[in-house]
Protein backbone atom coordinates (compact mmCIF):
# COMPACT_ATOMS: atom_id res chain seq x y z
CA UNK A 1 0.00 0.00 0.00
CA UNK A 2 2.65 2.54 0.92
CA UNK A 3 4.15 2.35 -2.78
CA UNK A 4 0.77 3.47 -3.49
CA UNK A 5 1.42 7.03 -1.83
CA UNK A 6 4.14 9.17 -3.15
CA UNK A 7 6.73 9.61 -0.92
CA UNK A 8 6.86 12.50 1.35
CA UNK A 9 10.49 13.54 0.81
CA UNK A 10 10.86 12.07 -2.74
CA UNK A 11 13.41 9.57 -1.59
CA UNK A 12 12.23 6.06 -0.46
CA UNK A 13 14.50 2.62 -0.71
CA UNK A 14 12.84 -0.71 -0.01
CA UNK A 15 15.12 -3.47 1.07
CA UNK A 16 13.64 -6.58 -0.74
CA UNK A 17 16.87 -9.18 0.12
CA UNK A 18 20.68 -9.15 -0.55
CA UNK A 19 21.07 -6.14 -2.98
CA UNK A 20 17.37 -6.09 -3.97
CA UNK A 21 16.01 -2.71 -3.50
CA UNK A 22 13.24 -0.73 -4.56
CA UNK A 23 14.43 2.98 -4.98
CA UNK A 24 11.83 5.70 -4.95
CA UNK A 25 13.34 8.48 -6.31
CA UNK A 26 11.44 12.06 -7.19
CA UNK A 27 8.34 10.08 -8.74
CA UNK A 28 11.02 7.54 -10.59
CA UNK A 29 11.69 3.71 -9.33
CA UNK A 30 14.48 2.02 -9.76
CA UNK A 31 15.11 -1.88 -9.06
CA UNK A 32 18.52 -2.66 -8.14
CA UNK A 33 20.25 -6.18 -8.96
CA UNK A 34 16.18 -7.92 -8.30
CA UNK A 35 16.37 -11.88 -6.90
CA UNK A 36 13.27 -13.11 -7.06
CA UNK A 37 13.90 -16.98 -7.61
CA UNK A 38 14.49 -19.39 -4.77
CA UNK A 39 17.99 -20.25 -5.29
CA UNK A 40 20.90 -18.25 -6.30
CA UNK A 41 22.30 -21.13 -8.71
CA UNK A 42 22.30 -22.34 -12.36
CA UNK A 43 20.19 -24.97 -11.05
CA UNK A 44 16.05 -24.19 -9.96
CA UNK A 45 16.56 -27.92 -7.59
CA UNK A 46 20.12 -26.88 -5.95
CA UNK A 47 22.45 -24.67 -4.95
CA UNK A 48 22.70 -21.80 -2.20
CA UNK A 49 18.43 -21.16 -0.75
CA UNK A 50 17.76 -17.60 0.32
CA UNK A 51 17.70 -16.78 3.59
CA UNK A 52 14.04 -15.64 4.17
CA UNK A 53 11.09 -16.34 1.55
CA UNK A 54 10.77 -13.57 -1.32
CA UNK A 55 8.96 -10.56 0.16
CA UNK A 56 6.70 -9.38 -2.40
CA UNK A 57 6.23 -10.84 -5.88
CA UNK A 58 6.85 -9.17 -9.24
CA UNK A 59 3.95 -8.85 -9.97
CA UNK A 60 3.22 -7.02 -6.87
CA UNK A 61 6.14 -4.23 -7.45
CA UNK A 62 4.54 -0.96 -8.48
CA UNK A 63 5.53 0.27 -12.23
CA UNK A 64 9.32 0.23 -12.38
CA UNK A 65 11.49 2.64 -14.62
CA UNK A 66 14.37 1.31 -14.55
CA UNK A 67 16.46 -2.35 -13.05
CA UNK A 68 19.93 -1.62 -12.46
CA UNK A 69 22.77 -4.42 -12.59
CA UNK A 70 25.52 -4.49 -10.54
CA UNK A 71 27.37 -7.97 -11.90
CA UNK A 72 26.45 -11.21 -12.98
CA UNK A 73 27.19 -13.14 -9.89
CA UNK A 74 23.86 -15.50 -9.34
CA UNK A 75 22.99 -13.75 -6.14
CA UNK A 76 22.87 -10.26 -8.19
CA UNK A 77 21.62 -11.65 -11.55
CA UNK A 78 18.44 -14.18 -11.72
CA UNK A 79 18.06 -15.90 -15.06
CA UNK A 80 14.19 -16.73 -13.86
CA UNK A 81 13.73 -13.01 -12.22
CA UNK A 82 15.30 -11.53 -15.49
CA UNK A 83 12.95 -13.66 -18.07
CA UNK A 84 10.21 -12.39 -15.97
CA UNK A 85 10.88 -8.71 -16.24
CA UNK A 86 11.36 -8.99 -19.98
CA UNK A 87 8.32 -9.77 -20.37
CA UNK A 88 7.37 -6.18 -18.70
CA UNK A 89 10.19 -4.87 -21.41
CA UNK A 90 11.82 -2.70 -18.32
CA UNK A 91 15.19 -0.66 -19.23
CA UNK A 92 18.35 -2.53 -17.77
CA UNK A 93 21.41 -0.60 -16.97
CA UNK A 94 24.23 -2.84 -16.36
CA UNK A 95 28.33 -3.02 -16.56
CA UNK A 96 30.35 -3.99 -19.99
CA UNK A 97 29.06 -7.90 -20.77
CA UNK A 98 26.26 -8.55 -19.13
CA UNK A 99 24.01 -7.79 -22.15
CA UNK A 100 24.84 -10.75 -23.26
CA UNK A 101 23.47 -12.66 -20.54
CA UNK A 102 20.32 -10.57 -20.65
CA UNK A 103 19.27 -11.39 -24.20
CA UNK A 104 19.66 -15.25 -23.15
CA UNK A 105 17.30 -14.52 -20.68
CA UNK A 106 14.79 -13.04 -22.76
CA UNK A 107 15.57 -9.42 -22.71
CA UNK A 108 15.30 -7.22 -25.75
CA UNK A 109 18.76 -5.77 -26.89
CA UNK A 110 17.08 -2.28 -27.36
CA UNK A 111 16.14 -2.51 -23.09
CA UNK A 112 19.85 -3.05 -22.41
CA UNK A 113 22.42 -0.79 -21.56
CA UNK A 114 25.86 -1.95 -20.98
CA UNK A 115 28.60 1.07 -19.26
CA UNK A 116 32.27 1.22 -18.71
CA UNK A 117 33.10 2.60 -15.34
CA UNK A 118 33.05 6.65 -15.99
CA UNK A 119 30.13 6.20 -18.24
CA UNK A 120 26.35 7.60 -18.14
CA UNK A 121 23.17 6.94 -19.34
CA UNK A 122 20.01 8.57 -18.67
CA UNK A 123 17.27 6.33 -18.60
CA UNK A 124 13.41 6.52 -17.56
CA UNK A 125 14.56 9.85 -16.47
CA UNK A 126 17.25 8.96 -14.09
CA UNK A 127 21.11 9.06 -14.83
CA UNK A 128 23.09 6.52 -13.86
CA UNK A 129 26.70 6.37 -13.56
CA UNK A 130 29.13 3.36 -13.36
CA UNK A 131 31.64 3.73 -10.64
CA UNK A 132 34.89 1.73 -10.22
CA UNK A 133 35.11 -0.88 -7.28
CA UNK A 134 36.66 -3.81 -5.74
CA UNK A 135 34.62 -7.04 -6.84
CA UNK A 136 35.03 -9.07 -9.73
CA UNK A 137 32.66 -11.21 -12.15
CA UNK A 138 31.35 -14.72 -12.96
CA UNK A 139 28.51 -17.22 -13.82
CA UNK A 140 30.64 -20.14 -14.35
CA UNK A 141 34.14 -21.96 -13.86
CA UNK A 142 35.88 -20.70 -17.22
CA UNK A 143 34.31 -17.14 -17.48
CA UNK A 144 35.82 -15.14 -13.80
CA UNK A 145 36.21 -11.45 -14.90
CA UNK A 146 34.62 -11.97 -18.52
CA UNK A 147 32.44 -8.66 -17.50
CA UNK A 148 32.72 -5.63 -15.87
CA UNK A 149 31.69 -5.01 -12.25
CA UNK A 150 30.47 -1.72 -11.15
CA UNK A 151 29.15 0.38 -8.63
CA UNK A 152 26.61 3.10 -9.28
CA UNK A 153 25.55 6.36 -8.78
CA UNK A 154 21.80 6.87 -9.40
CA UNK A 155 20.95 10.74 -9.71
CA UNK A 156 17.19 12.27 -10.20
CA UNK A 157 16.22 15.83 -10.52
CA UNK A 158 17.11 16.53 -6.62
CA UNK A 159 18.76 13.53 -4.86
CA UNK A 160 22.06 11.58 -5.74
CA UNK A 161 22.35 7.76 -4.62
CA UNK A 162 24.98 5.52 -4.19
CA UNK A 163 24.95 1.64 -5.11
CA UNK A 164 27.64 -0.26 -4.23
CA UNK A 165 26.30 -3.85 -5.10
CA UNK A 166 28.86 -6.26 -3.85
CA UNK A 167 32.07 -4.08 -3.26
């Protein structure tokens, strides 16, 4: 209900799990690195359970502007989240690479884009700006530091938000 309401101050954040939050941002929302599937693993039947069930489903989450990316780690990117919010053809902001792995999970090309730390891109009328830090990258055994990691700064008309995702 309270996603509902505008926020009072124009600045709202929603923890959902792990890096999973909802940012309310003068009138704008913006989904950072969203886990909505049970495991964080290549596999639906094993691998690492979350802690706590999923809080809200996706198709609960109010109208979202923008999902932001922070690596490709399984606990940051969700193969069965991702094909989900294709299907709601959301803008993706993400670091060098990960594109790729988007448009295996269903995710038009034209939704994605990919920066280089020092880059910017405004997108559902928020700029965002990769940001170096100290993390690196992965889905699988042969593919550590294939893509970029990044942290992000997430700027509306009046407030200025910093995403570190894992680092």
């Amino acid at each position: 209900a309270s996603w509902a309401r505008p926020t009072e101050t124009g600045l709202r954040a929603t923890w959902l799990g792990h890096s999973t939050v909802l940012l309310e941002l003068d009138g704008r929302r913006v989904l950072t690195d969203p886990v909505f599937g049970k495991r964080a693993s290549p596999l639906a039947f094993m691998g690492p359970k979350r802690f706590h069930p999923v809080p809200v489903e996706i198709a609960e989450l109010p109208p979202i502007d923008a999902v932001l990316l922070s690596h490709d780690h399984y606990d940051h990117l969700c193969a069965w989240t991702m094909s989900q919010l294709a299907k709601l053809r959301v803008p993706i902001v993400t670091a060098l690479g990960v594109g790729a792995h988007l448009e295996r999970m269903g995710v038009e090309p034209g939704l994605i884009s990919e920066l280089d730390w020092g880059e910017s891109v405004e997108v559902g009328g928020v700029r965002f700006s990769a940001t170096p830090c100290q993390h690196f990258s992965g889905r699988g055994l042969s593919d550590r530091n294939s893509t970029l990691w990044a942290s992000w700064v997430i700027e509306s008309e009046r407030r200025k938000v910093f995403f570190s995702g894992d680092t």
